[in-house]
Structures are given as structure tokens and as C-alpha cells.
N, C-alpha and C. Protein backbone atom coordinates (compact mmCIF):
# COMPACT_ATOMS: atom_id res chain seq x y z
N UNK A 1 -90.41 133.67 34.13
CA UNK A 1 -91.52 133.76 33.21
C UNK A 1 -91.03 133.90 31.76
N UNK A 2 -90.13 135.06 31.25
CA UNK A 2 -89.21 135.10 30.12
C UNK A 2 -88.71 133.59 29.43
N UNK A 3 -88.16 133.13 30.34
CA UNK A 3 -87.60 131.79 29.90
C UNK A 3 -88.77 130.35 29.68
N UNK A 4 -89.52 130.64 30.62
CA UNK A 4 -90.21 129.77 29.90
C UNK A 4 -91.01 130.17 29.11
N UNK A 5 -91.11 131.11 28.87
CA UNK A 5 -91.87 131.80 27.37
C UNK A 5 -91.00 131.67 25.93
N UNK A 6 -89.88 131.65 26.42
CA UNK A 6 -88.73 131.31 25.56
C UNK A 6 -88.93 129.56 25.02
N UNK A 7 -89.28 128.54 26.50
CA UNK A 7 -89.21 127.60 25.50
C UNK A 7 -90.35 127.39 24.77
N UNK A 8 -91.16 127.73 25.56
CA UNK A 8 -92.67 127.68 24.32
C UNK A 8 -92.51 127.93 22.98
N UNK A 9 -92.21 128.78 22.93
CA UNK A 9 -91.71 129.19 21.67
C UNK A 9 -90.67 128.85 20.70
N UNK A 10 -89.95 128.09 21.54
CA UNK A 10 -89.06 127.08 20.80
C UNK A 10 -89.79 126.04 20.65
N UNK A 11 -90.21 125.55 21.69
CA UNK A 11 -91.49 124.16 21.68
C UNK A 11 -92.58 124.05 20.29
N UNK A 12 -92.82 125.61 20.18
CA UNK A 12 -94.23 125.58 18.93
C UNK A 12 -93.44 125.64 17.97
N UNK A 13 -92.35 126.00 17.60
CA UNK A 13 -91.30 126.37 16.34
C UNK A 13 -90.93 124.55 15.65
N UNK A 14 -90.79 124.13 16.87
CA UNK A 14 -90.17 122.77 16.81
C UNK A 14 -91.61 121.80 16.07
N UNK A 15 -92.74 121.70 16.33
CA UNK A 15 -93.72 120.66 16.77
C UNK A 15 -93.97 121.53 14.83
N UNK A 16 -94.25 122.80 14.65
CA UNK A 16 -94.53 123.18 13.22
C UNK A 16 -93.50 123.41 12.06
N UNK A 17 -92.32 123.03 11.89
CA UNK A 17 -91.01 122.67 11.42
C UNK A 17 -91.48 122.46 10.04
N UNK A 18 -91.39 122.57 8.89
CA UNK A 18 -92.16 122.21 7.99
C UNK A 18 -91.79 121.18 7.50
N UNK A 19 -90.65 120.40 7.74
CA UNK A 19 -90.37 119.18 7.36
C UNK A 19 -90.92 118.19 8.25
N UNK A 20 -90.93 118.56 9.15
CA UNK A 20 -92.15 117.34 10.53
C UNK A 20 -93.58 117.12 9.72
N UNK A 21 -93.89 118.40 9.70
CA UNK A 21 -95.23 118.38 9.43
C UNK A 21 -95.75 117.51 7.92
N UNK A 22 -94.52 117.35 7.24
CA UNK A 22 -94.44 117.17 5.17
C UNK A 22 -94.26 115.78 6.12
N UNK A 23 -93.41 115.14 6.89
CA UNK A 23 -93.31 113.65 6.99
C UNK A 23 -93.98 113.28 8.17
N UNK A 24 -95.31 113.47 8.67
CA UNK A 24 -95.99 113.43 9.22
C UNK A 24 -97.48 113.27 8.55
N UNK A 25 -97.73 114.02 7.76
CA UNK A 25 -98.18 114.06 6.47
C UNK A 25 -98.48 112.80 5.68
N UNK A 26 -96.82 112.90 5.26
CA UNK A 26 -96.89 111.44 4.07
C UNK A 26 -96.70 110.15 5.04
N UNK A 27 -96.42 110.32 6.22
CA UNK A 27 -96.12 108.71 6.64
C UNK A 27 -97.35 107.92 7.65
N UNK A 28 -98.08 109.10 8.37
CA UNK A 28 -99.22 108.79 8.92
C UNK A 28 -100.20 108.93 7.90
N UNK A 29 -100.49 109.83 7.66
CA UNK A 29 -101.60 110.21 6.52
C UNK A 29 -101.58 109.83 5.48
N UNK A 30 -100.53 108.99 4.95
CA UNK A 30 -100.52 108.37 3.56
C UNK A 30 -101.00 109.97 2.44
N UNK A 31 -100.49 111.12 2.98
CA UNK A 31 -101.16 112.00 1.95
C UNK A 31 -99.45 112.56 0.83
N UNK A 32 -100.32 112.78 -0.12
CA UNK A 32 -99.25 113.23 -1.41
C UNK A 32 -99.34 114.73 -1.94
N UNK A 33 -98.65 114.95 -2.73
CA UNK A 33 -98.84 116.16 -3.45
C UNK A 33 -100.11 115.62 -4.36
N UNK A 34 -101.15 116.50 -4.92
CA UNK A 34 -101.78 116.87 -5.74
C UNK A 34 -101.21 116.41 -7.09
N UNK A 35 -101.50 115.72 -8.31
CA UNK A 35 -101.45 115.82 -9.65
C UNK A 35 -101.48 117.77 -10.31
N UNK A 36 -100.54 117.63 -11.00
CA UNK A 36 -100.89 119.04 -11.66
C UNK A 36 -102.30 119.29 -12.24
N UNK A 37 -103.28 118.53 -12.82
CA UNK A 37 -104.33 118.54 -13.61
C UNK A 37 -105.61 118.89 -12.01
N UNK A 38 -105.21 118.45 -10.45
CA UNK A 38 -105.66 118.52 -9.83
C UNK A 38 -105.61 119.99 -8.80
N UNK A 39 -104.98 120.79 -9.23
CA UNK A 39 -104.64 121.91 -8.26
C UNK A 39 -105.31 122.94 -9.17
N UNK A 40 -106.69 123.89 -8.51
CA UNK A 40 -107.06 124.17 -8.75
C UNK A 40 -106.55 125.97 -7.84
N UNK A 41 -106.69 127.02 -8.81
CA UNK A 41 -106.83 128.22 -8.25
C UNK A 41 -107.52 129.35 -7.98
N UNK A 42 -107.89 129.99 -7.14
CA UNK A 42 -109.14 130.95 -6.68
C UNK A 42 -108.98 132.11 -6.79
N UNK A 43 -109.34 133.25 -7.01
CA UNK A 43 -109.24 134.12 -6.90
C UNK A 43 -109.86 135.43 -6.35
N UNK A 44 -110.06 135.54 -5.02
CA UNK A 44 -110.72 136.30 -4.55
C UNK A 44 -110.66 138.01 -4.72
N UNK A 45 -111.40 138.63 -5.12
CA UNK A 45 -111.74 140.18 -5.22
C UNK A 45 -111.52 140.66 -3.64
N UNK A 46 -110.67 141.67 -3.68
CA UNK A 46 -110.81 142.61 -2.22
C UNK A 46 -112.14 143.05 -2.33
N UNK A 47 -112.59 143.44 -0.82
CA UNK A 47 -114.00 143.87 -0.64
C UNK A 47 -113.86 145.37 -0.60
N UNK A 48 -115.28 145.97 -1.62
CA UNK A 48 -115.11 147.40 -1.54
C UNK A 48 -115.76 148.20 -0.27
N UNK A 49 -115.15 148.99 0.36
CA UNK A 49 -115.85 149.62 1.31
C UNK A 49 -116.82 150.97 1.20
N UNK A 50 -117.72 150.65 1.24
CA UNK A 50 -118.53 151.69 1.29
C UNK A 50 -118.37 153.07 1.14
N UNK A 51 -118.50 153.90 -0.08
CA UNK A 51 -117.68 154.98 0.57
C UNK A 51 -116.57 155.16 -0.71
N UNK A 52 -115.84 154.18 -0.99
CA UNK A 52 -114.81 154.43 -1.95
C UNK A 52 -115.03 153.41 -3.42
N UNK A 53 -114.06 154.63 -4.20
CA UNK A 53 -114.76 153.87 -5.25
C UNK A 53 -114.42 152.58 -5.74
């Protein structure tokens, strides 16, 4: 059971690789980086809890 839990986990390590995923990306998906003028940033507030100030 160990061992094959072992390869799973090599298996999911492998398949999310971040270079698979970047040329997987650009060669199926025809997708690119973003233009700088196009990357936009958010900024979310932590939520206050009830209670504190």
C-alpha cells in the first residue's frame, strides 16, 4: 500500500511539473504570457471577525 502511494505521488509530482504544464500551455493552448499593460492586481482585505477589532 506504502509503495504504491509512493508512486502516486510521484505520478501527480510528474503530470504537475511546472515546465509540462508552461509547454502544454503554449503548445496546445496557443496561450502566452500577458502584456505588462494587461496584468492587472487585486487586493483583497482579511475578513474581520466579529468580536475583534
Amino acid at each position: 500500500m506504502e509503495v504504491e502511494w509512493g508512486q502516486l505521488q510521484l505520478e501527480q509530482s510528474t503530470w504537475a511539473a511546472p515546465a509540462r504544464v508552461e509547454s502544454i500551455a503554449s503548445q496546445r493552448l496557443q496561450m502566452t504570457l500577458p502584456q505588462k499593460e494587461q496584468v492587472r492586481f487585486i487586493r483583497i482585505e482579511p475578513k474581520v471577525r466579529a468580536g475583534q477589532p
